[in-house]
Protein backbone atom coordinates (compact mmCIF):
# COMPACT_ATOMS: atom_id res chain seq x y z
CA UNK A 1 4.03 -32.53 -7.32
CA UNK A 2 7.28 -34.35 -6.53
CA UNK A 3 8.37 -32.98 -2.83
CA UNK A 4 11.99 -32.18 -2.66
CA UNK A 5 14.02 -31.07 0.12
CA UNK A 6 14.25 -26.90 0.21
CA UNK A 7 17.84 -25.45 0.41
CA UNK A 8 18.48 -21.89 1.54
CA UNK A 9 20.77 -21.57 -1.78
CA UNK A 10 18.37 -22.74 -4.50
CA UNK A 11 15.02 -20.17 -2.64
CA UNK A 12 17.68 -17.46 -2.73
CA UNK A 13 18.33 -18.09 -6.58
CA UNK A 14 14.40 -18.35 -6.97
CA UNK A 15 13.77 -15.41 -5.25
CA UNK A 16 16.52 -13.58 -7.21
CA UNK A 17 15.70 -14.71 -10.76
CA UNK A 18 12.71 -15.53 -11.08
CA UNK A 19 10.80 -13.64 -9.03
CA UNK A 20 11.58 -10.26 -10.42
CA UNK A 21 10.06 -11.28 -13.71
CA UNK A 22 7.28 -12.71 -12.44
CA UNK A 23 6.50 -9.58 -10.62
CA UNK A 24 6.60 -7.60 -13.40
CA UNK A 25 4.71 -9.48 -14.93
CA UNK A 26 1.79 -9.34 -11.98
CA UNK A 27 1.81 -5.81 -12.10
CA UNK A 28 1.34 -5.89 -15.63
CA UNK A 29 -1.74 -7.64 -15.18
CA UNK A 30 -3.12 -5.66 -12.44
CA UNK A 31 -3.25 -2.77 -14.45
CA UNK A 32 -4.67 -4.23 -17.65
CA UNK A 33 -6.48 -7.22 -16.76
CA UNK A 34 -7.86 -5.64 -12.81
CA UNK A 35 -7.90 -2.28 -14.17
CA UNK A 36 -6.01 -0.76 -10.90
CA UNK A 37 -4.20 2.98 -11.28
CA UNK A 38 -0.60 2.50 -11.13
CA UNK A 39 -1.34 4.37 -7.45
CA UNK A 40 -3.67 2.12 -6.58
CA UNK A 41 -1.22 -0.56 -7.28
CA UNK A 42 1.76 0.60 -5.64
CA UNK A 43 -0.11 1.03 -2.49
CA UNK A 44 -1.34 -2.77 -2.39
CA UNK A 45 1.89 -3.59 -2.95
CA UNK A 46 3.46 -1.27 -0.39
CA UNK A 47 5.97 0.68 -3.20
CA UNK A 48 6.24 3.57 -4.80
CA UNK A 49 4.52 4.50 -7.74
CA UNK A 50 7.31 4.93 -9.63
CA UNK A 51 8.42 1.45 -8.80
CA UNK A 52 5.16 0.23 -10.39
CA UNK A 53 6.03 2.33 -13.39
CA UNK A 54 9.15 0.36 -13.89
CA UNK A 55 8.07 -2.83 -13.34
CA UNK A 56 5.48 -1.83 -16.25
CA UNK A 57 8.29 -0.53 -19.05
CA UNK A 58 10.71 -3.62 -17.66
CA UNK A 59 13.39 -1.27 -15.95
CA UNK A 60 12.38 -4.01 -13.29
CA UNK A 61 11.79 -7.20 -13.37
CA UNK A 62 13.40 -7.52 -16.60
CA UNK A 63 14.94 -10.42 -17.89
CA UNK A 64 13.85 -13.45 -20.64
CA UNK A 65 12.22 -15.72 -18.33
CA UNK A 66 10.62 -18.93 -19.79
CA UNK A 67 7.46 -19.71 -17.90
CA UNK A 68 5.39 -23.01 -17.71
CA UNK A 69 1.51 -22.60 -18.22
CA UNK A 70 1.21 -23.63 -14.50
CA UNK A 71 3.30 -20.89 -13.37
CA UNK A 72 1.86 -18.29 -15.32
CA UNK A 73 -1.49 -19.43 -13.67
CA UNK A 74 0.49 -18.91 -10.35
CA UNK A 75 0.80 -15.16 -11.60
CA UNK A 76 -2.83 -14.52 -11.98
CA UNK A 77 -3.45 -16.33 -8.65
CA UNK A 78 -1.11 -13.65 -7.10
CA UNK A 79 -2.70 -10.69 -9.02
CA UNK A 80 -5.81 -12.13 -7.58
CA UNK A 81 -4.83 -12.14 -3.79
CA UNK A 82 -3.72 -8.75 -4.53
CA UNK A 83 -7.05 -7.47 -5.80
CA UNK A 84 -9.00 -9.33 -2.65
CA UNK A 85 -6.26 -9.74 -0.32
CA UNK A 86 -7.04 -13.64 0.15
CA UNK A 87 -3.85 -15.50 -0.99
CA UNK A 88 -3.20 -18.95 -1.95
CA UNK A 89 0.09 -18.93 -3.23
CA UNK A 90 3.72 -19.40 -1.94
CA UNK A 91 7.16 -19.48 -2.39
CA UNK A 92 7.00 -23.37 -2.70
CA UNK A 93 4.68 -23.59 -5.12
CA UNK A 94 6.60 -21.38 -7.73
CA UNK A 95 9.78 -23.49 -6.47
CA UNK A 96 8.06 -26.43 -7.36
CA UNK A 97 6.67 -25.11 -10.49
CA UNK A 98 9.93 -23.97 -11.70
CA UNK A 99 11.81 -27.26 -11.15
CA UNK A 100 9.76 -29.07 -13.65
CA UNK A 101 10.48 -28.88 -17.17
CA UNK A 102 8.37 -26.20 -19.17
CA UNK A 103 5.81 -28.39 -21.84
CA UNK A 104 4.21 -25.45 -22.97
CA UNK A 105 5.86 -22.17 -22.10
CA UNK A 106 5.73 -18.31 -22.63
CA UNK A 107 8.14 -15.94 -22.20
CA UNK A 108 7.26 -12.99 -19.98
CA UNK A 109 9.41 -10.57 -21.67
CA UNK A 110 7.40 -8.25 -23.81
């Protein structure tokens, strides 16, 4: 990947766009795909239960988000780390992910 030169401004608009959905999204999986409890969830992920809930019915995290193939592999890499607690992933590589031009995208809104 193309380095480019980090700016408070455009992690803050990451972090505030894109992430939410992209959480969502994680949690999603961790209940279907790593068959946690919605409990057993929120406590990896230090929230509430009920936070998990809404992340799963959208009342978080929602928002039509157009996602690359490489960043949706980012979102199973973070479900991962959240299963085993060994992470590869950061903030850069989703920056970096999401400055490139989608080829072959999903949305994550259900």
């Amino acid at each position: 990947m193309t380095r480019h030169t980090c700016t408070l401004m455009h992690c803050d608009t990451m972090v505030r766009s894109l992430l939410p959905p992209m959480r969502a999204e994680m949690v999603s999986r961790l209940i279907q795909k790593h068959e946690l409890s919605q409990s057993d969830a929120a406590k990896r992920l230090g929230v509430s239960r009920a936070a998990v809930s809404q992340y799963l019915s959208r009342k978080r995290g929602a928002g039509e988000v157009e996602i690359s193939t490489e960043l949706d592999a980012i979102i199973d890499r973070w479900a991962l780390a959240v299963v085993t607690g060994v992470s590869d992933v950061n903030l850069c590589d989703v920056c970096q992910c999401a400055r490139k031009k989608p080829q072959n995208s999903d949305s994550l809104k259900k």
